[in-house]
N, C-alpha and C. Protein backbone atom coordinates (compact mmCIF):
# COMPACT_ATOMS: atom_id res chain seq x y z
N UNK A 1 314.70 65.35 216.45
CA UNK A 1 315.76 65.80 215.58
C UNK A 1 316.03 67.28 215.87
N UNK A 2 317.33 67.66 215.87
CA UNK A 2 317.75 69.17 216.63
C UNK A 2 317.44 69.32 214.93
N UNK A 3 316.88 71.16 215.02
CA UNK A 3 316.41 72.20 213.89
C UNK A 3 318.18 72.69 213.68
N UNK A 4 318.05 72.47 212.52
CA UNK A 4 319.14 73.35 211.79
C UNK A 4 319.81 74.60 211.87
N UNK A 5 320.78 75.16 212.07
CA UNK A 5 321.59 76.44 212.63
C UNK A 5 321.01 77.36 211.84
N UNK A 6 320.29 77.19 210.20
CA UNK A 6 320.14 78.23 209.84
C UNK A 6 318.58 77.40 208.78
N UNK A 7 317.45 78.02 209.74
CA UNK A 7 316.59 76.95 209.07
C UNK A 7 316.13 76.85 207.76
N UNK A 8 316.46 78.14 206.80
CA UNK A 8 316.13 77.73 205.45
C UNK A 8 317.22 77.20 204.43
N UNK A 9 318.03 76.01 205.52
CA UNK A 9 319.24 75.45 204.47
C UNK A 9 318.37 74.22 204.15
N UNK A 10 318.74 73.09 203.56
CA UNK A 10 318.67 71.99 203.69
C UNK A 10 319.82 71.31 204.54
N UNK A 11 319.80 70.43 205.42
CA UNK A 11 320.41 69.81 206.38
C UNK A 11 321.93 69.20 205.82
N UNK A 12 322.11 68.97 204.10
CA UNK A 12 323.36 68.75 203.54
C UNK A 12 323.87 70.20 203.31
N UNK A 13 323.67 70.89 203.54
CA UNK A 13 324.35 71.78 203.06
C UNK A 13 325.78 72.68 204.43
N UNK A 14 326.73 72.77 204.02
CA UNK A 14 328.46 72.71 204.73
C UNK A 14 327.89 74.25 205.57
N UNK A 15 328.29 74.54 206.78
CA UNK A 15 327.66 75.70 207.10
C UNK A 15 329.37 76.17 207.55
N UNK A 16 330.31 75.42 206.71
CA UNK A 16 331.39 76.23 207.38
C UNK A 16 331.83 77.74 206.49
N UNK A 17 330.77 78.11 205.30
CA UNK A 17 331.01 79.29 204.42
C UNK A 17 330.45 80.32 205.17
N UNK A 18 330.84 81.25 204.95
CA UNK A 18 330.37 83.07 205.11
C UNK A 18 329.18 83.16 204.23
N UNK A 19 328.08 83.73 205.12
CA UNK A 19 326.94 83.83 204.24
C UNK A 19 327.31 84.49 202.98
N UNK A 20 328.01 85.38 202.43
CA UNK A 20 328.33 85.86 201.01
C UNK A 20 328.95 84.64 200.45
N UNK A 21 329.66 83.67 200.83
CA UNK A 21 330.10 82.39 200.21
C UNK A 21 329.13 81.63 199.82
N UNK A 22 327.60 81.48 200.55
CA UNK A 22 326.65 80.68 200.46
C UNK A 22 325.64 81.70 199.18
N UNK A 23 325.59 82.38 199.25
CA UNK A 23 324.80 83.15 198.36
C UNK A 23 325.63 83.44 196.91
N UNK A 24 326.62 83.21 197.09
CA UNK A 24 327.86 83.34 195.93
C UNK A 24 327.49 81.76 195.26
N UNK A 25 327.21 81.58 196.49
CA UNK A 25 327.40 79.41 195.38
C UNK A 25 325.93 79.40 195.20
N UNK A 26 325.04 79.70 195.41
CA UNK A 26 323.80 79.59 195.07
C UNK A 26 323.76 80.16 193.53
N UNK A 27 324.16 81.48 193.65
CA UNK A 27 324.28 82.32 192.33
C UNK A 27 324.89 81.49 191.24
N UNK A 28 325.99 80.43 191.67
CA UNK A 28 326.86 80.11 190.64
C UNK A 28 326.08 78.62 190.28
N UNK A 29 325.27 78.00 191.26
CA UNK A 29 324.96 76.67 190.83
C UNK A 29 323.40 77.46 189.89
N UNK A 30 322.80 77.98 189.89
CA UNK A 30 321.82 78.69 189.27
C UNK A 30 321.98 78.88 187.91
N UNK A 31 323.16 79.81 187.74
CA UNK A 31 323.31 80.14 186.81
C UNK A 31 323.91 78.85 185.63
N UNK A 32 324.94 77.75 186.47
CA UNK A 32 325.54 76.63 185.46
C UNK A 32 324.48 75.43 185.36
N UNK A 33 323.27 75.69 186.27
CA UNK A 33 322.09 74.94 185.82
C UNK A 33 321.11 75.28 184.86
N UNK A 34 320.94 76.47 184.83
CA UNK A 34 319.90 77.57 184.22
C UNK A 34 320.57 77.48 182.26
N UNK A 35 321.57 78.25 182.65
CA UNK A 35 322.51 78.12 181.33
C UNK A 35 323.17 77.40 180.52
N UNK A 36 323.65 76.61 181.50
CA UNK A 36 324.61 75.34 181.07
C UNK A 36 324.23 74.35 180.94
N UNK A 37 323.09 73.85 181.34
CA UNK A 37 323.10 72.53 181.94
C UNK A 37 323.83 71.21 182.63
N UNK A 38 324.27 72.26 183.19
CA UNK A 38 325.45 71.73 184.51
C UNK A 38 324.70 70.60 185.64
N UNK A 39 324.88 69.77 185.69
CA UNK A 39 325.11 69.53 187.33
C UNK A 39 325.51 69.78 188.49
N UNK A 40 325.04 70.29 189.57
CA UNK A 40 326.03 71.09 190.21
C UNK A 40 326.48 70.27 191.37
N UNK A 41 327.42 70.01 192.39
CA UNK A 41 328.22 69.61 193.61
C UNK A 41 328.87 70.72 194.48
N UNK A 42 328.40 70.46 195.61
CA UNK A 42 328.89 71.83 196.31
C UNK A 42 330.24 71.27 197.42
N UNK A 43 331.09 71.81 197.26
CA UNK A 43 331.72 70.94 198.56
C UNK A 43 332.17 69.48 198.06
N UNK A 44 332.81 69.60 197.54
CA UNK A 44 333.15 68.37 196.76
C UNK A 44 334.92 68.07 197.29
N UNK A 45 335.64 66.95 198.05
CA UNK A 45 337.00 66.63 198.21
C UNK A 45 337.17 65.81 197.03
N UNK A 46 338.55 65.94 197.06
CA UNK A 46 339.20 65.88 195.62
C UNK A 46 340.39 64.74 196.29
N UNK A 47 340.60 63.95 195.29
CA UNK A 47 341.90 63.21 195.74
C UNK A 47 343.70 63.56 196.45
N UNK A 48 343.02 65.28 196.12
CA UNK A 48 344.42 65.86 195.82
C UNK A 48 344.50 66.26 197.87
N UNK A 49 343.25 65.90 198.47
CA UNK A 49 342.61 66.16 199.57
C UNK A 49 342.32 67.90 199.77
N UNK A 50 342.17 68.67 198.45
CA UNK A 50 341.24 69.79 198.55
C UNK A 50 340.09 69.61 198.22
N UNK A 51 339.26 70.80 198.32
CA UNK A 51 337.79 70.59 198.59
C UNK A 51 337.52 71.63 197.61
N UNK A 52 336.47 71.33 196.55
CA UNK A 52 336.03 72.45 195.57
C UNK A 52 334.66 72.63 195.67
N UNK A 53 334.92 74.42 195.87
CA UNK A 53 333.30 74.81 196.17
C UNK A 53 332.73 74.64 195.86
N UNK A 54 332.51 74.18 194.11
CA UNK A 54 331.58 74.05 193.18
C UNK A 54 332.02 73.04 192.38
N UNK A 55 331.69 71.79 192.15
CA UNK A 55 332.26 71.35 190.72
C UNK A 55 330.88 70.75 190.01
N UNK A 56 330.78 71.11 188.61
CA UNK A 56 329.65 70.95 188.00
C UNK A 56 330.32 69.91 186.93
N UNK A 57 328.90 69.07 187.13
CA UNK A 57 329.52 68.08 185.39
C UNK A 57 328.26 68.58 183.95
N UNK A 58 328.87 68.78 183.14
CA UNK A 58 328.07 69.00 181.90
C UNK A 58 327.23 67.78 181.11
N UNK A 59 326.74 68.21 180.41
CA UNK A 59 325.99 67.27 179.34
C UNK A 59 326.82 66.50 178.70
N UNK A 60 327.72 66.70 178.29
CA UNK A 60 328.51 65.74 178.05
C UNK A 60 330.24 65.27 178.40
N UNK A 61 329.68 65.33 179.78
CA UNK A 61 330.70 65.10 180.48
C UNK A 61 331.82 65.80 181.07
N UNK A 62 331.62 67.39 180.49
CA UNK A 62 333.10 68.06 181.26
C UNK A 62 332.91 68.78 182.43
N UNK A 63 333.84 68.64 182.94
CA UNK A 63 334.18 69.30 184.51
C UNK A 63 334.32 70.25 184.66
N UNK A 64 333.84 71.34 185.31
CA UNK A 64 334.14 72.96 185.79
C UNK A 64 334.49 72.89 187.25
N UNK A 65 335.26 73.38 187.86
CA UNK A 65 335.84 73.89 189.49
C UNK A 65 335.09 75.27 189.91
N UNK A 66 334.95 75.58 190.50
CA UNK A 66 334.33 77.12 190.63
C UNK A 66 335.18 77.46 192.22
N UNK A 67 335.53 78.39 192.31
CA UNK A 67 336.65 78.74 193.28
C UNK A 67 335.91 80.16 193.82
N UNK A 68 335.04 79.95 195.03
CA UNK A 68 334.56 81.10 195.65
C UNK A 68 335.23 81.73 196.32
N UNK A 69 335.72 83.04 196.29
CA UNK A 69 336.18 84.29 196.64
C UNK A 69 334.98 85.41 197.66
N UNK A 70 334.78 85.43 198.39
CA UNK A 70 333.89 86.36 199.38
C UNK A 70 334.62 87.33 199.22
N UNK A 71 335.97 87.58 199.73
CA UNK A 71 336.39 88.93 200.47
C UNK A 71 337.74 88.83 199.27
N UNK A 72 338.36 90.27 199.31
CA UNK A 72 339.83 90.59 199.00
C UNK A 72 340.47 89.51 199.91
N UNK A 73 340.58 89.49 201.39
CA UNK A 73 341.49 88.64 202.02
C UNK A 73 341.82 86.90 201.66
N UNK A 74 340.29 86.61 201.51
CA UNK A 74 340.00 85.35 200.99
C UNK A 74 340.76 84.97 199.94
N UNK A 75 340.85 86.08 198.99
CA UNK A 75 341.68 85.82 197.99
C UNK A 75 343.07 85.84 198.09
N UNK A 76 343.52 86.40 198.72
CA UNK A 76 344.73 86.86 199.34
C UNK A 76 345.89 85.39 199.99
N UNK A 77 344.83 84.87 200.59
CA UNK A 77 345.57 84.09 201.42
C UNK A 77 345.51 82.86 201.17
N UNK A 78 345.03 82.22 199.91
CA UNK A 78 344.44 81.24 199.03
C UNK A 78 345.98 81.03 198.22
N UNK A 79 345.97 79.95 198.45
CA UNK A 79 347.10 79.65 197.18
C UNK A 79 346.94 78.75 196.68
N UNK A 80 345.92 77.46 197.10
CA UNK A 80 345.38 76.05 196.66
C UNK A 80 345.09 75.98 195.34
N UNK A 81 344.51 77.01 194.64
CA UNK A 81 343.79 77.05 193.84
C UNK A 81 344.24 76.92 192.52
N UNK A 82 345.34 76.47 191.76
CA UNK A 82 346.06 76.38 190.80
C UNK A 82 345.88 74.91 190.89
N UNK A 83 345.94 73.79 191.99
CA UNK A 83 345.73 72.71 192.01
C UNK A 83 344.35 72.24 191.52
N UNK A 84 343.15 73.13 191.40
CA UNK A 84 342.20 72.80 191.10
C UNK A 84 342.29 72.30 189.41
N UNK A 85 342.74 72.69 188.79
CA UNK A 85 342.82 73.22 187.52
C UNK A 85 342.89 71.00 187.35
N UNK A 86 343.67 70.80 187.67
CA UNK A 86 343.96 69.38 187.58
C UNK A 86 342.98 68.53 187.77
N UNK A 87 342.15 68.74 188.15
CA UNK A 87 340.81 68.02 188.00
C UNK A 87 339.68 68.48 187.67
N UNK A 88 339.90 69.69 186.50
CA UNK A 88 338.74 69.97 185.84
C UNK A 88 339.40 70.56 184.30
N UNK A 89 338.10 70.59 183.77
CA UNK A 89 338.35 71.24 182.16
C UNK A 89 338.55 72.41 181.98
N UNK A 90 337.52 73.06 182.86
CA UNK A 90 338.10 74.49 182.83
C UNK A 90 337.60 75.05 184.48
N UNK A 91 338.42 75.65 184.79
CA UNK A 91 338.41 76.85 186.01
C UNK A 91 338.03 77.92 186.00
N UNK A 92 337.10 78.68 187.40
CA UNK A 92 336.55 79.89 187.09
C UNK A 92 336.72 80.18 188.83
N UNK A 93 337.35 80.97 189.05
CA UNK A 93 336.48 82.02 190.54
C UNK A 93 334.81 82.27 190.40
N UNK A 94 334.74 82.46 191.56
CA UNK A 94 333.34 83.32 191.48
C UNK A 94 333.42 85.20 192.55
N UNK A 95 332.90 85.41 192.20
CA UNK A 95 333.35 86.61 193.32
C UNK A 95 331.22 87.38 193.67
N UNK A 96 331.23 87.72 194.63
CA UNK A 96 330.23 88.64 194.79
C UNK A 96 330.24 89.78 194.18
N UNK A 97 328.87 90.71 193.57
CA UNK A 97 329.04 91.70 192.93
C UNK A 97 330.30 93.00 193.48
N UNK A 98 330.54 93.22 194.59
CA UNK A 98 330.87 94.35 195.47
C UNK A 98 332.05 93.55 195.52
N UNK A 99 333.00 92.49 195.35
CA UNK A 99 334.60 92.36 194.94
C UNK A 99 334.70 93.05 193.71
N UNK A 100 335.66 93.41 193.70
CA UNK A 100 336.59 94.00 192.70
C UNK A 100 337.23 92.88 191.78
N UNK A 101 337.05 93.02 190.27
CA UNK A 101 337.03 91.62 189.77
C UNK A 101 338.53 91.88 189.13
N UNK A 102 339.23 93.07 189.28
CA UNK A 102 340.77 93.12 188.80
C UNK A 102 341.97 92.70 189.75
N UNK A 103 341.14 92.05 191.07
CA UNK A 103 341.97 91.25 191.82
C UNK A 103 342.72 89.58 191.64
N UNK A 104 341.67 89.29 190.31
CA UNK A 104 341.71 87.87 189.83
C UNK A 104 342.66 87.67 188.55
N UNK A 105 343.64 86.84 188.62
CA UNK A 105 343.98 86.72 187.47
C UNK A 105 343.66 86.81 186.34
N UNK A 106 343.64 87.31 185.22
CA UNK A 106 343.52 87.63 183.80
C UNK A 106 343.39 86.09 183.59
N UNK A 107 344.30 85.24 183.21
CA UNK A 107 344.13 84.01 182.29
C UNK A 107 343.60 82.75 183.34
N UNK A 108 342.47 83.30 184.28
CA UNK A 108 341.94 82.60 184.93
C UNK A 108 340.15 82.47 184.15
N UNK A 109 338.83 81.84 184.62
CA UNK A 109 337.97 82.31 184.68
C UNK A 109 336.83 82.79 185.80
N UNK A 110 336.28 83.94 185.25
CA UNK A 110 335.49 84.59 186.45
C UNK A 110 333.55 85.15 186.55
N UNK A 111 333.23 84.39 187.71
CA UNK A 111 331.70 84.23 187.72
C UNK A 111 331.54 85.43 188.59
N UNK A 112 330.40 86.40 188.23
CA UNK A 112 330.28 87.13 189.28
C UNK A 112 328.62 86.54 189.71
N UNK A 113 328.42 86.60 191.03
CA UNK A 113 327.16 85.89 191.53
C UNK A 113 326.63 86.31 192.82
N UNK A 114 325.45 86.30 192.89
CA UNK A 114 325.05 86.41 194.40
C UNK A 114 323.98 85.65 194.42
N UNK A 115 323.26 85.85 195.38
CA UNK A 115 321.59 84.89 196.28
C UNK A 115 320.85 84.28 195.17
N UNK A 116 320.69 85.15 194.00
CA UNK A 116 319.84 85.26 192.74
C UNK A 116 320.46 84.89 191.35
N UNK A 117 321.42 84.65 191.07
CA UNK A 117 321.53 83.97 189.94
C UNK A 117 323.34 84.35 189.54
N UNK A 118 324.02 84.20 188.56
CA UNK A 118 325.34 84.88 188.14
C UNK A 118 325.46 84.63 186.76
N UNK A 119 326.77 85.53 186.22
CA UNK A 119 327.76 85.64 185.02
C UNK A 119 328.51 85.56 185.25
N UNK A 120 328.95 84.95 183.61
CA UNK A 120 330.73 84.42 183.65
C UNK A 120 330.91 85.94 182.91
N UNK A 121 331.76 86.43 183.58
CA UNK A 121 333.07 87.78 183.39
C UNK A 121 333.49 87.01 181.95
N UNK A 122 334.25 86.04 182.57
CA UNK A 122 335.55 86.03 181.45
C UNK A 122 335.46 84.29 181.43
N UNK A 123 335.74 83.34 180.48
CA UNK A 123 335.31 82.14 180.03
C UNK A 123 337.53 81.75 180.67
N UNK A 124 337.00 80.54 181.29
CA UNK A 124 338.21 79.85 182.19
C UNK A 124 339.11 78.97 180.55
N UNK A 125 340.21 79.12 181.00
CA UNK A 125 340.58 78.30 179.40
C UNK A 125 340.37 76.89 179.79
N UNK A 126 339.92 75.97 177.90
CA UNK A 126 340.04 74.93 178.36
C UNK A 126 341.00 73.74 178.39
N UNK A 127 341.23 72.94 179.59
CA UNK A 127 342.53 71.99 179.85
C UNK A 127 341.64 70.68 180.54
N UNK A 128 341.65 70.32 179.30
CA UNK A 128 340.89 68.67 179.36
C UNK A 128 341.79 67.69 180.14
N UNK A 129 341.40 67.07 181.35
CA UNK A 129 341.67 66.18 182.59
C UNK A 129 342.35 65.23 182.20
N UNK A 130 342.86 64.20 182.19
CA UNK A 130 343.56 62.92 181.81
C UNK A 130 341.97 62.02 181.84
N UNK A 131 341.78 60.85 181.53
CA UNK A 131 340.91 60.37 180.84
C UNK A 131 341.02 59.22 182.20
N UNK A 132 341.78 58.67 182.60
CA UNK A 132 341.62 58.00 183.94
C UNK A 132 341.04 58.85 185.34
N UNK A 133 341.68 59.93 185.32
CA UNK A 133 341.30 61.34 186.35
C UNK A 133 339.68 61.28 186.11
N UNK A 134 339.20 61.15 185.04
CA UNK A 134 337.78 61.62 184.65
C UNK A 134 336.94 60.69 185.15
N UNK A 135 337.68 59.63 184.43
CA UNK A 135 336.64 58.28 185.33
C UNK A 135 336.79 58.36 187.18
N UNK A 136 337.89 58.15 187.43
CA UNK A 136 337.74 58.03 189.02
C UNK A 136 336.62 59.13 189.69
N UNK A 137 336.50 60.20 189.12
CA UNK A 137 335.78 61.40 189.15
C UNK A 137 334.91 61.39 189.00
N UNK A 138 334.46 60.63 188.00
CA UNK A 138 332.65 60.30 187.61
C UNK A 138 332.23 59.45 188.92
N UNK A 139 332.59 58.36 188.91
CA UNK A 139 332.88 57.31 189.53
C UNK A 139 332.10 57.86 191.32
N UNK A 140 333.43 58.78 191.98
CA UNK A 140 333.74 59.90 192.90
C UNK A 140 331.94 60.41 192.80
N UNK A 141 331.37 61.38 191.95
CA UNK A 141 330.33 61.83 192.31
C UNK A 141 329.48 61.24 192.06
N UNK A 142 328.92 60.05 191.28
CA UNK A 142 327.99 59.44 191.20
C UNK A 142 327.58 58.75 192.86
N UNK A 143 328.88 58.46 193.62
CA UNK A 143 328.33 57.58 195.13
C UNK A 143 328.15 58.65 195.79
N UNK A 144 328.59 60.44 195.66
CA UNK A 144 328.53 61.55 196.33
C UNK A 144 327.23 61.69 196.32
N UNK A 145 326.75 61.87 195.19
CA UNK A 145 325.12 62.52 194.50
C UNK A 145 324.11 61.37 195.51
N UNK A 146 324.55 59.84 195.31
CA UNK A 146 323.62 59.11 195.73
C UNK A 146 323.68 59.01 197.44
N UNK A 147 325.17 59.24 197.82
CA UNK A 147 324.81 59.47 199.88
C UNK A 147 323.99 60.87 199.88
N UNK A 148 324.32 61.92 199.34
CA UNK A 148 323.70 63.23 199.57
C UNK A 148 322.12 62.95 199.09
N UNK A 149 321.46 62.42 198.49
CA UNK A 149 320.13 62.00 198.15
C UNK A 149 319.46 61.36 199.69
N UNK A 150 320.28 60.31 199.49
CA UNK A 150 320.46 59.20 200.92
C UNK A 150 319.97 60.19 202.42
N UNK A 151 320.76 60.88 202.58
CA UNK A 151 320.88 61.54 203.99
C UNK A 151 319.64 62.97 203.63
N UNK A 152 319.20 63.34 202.98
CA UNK A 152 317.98 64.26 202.57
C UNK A 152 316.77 62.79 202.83
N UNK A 153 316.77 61.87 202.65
CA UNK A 153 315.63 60.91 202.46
C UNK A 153 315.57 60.78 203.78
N UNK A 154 316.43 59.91 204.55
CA UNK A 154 316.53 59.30 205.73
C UNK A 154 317.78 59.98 206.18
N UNK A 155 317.48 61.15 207.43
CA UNK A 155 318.80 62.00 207.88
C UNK A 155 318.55 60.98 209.33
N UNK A 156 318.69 60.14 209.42
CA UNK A 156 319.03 58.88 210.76
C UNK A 156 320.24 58.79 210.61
N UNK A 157 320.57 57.81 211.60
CA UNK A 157 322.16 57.68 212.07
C UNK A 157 322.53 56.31 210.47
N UNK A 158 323.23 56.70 209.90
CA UNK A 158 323.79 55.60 208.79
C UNK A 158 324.34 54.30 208.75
């Protein structure tokens, strides 16, 4: 079996982020596990065929998006991200300590995070999903959670 590009990942984990993207989502799944009791999903495609950095399910059932921001540019050149909102309850950026957090919309919400853990800035408003959206969604990460288990157990050809 070829060793991993970066050997203290686990072998599921997307190596197409900027190490401040990877240490940004660490911070943010930490903190909505630690605090929240979140579930966390990293890299998650969406029907809408975007991909959300983070989507966590709660204790009782609601959805968060988490929208990682590394750089000013990153943010800049992002426009997807209003679509997220549609398949979750509430929305949040995340940004690394050293972004500037007055680059982010006001009536958005915002995680600041790095390697070691994060805070929510400002609480994302909430806009509860359509109730069919939710199921296909549950539905969606329950076979996600169980291939990503799958391929950590037995990383062989599938």
């Amino acid at each position: 079996m070829p060793e991993p590009a970066t050997p203290d990942l686990p072998p599921i984990v997307d190596l197409r982020q900027s190490a401040t993207a990877l240490r940004v989502q660490r911070g943010v799944m930490r903190l909505l596990r630690q605090t929240y009791d979140m579930c966390c999903y990293a890299e998650v495609s969406l029907n809408s065929g975007r991909r959300a950095d983070v989507l966590a399910v709660g204790p009782k059932g609601d959805i968060w998006i988490v929208e990682i921001k590394s750089s000013l540019i990153d943010f800049q050149v992002d426009r997807k991200w209003p679509e997220y909102r549609d398949y979750s309850d509430r929305f949040f950026f995340a940004k690394p300590p050293e972004l500037d957090a007055e680059i982010f919309p006001a009536s958005e919400g915002l995680i600041v995070a790095d390697g070691h853990d994060g805070a929510i800035l400002r609480e994302g408003p909430h806009t509860p999903i359509a109730a069919a959206r939710r199921k296909a969604l549950m539905l969606k990460l329950a076979r996600l959670g169980a291939d990503r288990i799958h391929a950590l157990m037995d990383p062989g050809p599938s």
